[in-house]
C-alpha atoms as a PDB file:
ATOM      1  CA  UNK A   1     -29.544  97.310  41.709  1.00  0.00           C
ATOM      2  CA  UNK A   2     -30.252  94.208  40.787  1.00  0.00           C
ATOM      3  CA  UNK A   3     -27.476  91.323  38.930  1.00  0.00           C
ATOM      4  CA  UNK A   4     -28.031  91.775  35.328  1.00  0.00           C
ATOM      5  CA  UNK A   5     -26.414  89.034  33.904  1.00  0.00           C
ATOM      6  CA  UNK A   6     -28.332  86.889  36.748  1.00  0.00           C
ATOM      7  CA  UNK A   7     -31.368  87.742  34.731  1.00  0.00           C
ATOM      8  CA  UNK A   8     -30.497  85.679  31.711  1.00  0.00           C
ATOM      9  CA  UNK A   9     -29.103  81.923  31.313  1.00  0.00           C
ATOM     10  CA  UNK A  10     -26.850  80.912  28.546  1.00  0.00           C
ATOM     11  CA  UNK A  11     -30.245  79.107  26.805  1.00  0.00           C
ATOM     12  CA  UNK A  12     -31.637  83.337  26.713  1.00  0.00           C
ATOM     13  CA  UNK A  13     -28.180  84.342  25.029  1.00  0.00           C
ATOM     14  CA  UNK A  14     -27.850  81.262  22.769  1.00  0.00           C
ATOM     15  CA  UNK A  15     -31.489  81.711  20.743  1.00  0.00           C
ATOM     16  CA  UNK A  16     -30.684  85.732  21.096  1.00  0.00           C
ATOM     17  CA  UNK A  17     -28.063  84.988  19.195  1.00  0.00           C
ATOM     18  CA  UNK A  18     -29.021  82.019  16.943  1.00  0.00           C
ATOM     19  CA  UNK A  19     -32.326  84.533  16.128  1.00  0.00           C
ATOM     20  CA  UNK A  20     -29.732  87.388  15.322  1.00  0.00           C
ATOM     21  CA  UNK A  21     -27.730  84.855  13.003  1.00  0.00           C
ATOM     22  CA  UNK A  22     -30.710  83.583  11.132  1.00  0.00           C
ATOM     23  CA  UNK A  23     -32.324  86.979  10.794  1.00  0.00           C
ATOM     24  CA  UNK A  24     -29.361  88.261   8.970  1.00  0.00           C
ATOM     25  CA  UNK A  25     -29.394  85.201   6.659  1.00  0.00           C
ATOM     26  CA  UNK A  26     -33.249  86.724   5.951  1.00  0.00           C
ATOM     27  CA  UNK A  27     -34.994  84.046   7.554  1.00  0.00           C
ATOM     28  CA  UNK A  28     -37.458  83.514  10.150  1.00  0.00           C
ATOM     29  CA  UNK A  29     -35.689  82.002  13.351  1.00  0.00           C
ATOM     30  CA  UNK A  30     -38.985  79.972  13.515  1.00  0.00           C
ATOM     31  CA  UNK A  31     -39.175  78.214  10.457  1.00  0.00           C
ATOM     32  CA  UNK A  32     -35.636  76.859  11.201  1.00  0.00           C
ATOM     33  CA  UNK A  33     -36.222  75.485  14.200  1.00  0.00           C
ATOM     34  CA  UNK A  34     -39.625  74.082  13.486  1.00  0.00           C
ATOM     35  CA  UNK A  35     -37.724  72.151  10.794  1.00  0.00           C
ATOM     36  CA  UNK A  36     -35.515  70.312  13.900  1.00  0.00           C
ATOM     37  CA  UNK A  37     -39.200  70.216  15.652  1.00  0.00           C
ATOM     38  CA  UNK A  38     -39.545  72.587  17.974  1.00  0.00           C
ATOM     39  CA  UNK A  39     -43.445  74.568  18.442  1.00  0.00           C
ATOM     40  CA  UNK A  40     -43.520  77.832  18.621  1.00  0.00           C
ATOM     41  CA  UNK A  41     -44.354  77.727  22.452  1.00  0.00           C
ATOM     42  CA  UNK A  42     -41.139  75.418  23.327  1.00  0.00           C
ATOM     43  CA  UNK A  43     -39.001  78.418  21.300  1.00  0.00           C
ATOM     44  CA  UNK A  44     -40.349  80.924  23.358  1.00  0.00           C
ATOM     45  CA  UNK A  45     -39.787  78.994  26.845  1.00  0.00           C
ATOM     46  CA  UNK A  46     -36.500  78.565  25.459  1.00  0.00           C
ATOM     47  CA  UNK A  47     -35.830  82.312  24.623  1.00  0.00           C
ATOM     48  CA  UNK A  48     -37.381  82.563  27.950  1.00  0.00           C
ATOM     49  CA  UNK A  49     -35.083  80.887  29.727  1.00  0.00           C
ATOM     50  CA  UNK A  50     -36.784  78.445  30.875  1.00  0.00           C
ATOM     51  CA  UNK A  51     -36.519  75.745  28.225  1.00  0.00           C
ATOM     52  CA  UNK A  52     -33.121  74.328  26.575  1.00  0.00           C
ATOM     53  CA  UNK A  53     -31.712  73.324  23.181  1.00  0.00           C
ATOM     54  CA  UNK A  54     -30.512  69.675  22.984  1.00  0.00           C
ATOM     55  CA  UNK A  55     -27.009  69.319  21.310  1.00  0.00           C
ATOM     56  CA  UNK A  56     -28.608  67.763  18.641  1.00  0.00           C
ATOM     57  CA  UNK A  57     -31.060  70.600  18.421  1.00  0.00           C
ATOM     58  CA  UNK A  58     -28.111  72.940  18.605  1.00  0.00           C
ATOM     59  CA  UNK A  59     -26.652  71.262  15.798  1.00  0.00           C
ATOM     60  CA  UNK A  60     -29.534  70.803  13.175  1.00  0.00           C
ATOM     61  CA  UNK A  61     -30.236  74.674  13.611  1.00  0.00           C
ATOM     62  CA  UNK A  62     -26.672  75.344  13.095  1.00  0.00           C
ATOM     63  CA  UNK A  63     -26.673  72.768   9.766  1.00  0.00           C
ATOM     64  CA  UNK A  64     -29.500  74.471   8.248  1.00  0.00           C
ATOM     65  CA  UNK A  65     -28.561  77.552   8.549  1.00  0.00           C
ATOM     66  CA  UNK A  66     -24.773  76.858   7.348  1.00  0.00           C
ATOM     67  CA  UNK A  67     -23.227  78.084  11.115  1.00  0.00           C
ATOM     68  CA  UNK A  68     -20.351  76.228  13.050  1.00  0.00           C
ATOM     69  CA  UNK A  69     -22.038  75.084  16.010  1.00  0.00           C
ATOM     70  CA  UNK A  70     -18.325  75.170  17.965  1.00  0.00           C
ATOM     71  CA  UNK A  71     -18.177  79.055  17.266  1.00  0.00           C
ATOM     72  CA  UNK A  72     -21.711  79.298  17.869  1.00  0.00           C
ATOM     73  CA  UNK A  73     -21.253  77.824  21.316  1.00  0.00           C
ATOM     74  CA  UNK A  74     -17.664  79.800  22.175  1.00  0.00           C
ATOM     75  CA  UNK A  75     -19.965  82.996  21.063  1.00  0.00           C
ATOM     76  CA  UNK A  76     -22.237  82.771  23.546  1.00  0.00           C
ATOM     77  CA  UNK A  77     -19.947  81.745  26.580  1.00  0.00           C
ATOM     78  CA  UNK A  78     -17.816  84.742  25.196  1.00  0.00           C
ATOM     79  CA  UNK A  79     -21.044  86.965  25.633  1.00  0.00           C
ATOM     80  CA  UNK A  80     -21.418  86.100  28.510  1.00  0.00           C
ATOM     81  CA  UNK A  81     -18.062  86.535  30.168  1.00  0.00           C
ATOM     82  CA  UNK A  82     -18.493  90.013  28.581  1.00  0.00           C
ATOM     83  CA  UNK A  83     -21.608  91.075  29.819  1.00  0.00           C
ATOM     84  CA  UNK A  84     -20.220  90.229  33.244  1.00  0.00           C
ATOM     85  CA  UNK A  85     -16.807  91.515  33.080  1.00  0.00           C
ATOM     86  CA  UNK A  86     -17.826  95.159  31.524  1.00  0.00           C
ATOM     87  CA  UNK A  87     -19.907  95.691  35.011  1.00  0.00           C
ATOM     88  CA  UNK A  88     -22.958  95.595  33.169  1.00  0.00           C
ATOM     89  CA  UNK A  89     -24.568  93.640  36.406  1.00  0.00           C
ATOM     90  CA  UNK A  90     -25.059  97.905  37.859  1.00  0.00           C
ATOM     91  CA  UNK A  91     -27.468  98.566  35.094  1.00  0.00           C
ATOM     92  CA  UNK A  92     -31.091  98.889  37.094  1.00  0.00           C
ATOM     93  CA  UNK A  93     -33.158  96.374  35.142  1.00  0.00           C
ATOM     94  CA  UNK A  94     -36.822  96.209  35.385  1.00  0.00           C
ATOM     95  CA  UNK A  95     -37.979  92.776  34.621  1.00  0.00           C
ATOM     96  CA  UNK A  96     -40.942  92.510  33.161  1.00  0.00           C
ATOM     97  CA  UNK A  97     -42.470  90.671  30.481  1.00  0.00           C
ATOM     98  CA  UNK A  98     -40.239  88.354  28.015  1.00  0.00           C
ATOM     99  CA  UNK A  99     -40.386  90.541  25.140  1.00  0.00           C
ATOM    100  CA  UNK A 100     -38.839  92.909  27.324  1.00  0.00           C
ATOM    101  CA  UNK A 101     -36.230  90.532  28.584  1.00  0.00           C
ATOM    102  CA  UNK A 102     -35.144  89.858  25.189  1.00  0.00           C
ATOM    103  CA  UNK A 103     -34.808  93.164  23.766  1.00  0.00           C
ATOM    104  CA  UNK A 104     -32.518  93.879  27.255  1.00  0.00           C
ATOM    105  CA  UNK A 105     -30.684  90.941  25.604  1.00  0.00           C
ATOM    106  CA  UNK A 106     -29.848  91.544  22.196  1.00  0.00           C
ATOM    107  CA  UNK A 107     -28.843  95.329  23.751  1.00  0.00           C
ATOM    108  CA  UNK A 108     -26.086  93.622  26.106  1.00  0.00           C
ATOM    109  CA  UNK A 109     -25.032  91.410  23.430  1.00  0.00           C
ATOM    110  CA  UNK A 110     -24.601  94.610  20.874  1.00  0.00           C
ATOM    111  CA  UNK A 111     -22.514  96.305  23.577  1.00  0.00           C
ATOM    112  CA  UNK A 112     -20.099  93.261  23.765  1.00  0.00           C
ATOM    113  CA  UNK A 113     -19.503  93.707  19.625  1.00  0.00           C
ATOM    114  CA  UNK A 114     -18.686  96.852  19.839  1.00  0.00           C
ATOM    115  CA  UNK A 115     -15.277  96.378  21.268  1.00  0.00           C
END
């Protein structure tokens, strides 16, 4: 079994959820943050885990969009606690590519919301 929450860093749970946000607003997560200017490829190291959001950056998607950036923030350290606590780690996960990854993601992150 491997640690499932090991498998993603706050950066992978903050754009999860920043994507969610702006995609229920009916926009592309994209076009926001190529307005703060960030490519394409930087988003999807970022969603990857393996690239970060500045403050700043944090902030400007947050502004656009009309989000508090505090709540944003307490949202995803809240996720995460919950994805750890509810034992989620015994889940076998099969990492493969990103796209995979993410949708494992935004499935942990619907299973904290539902309590």
């Amino acid at each position: 079994m491997n640690d499932i929450v090991g498998q993603f860093n706050l950066s992978q749970i903050l754009s999860q959820i920043l994507t969610d946000l702006v995609q229920e607003q009916d926009k592309k997560i994209i076009d926001i943050v190529s307005q703060v200017g960030i490519s394409q490829p930087t988003w999807s190291r970022i969603q990857a885990g393996s690239s970060y959001l500045s403050i700043d950056e944090i902030n400007k998607i947050c502004q656009l969009c009309g989000l508090d950036t505090i709540n944003i923030l307490k949202q995803v350290i809240e996720t995460a606690n919950q994805i750890e606590s509810k034992d989620l780690a015994r889940l076998t996960y099969i990492q493969t590519e990103s796209i995979i990854n993410r949708t494992t993601l935004k499935y942990l992150i619907a299973l904290t919301q539902k309590n």
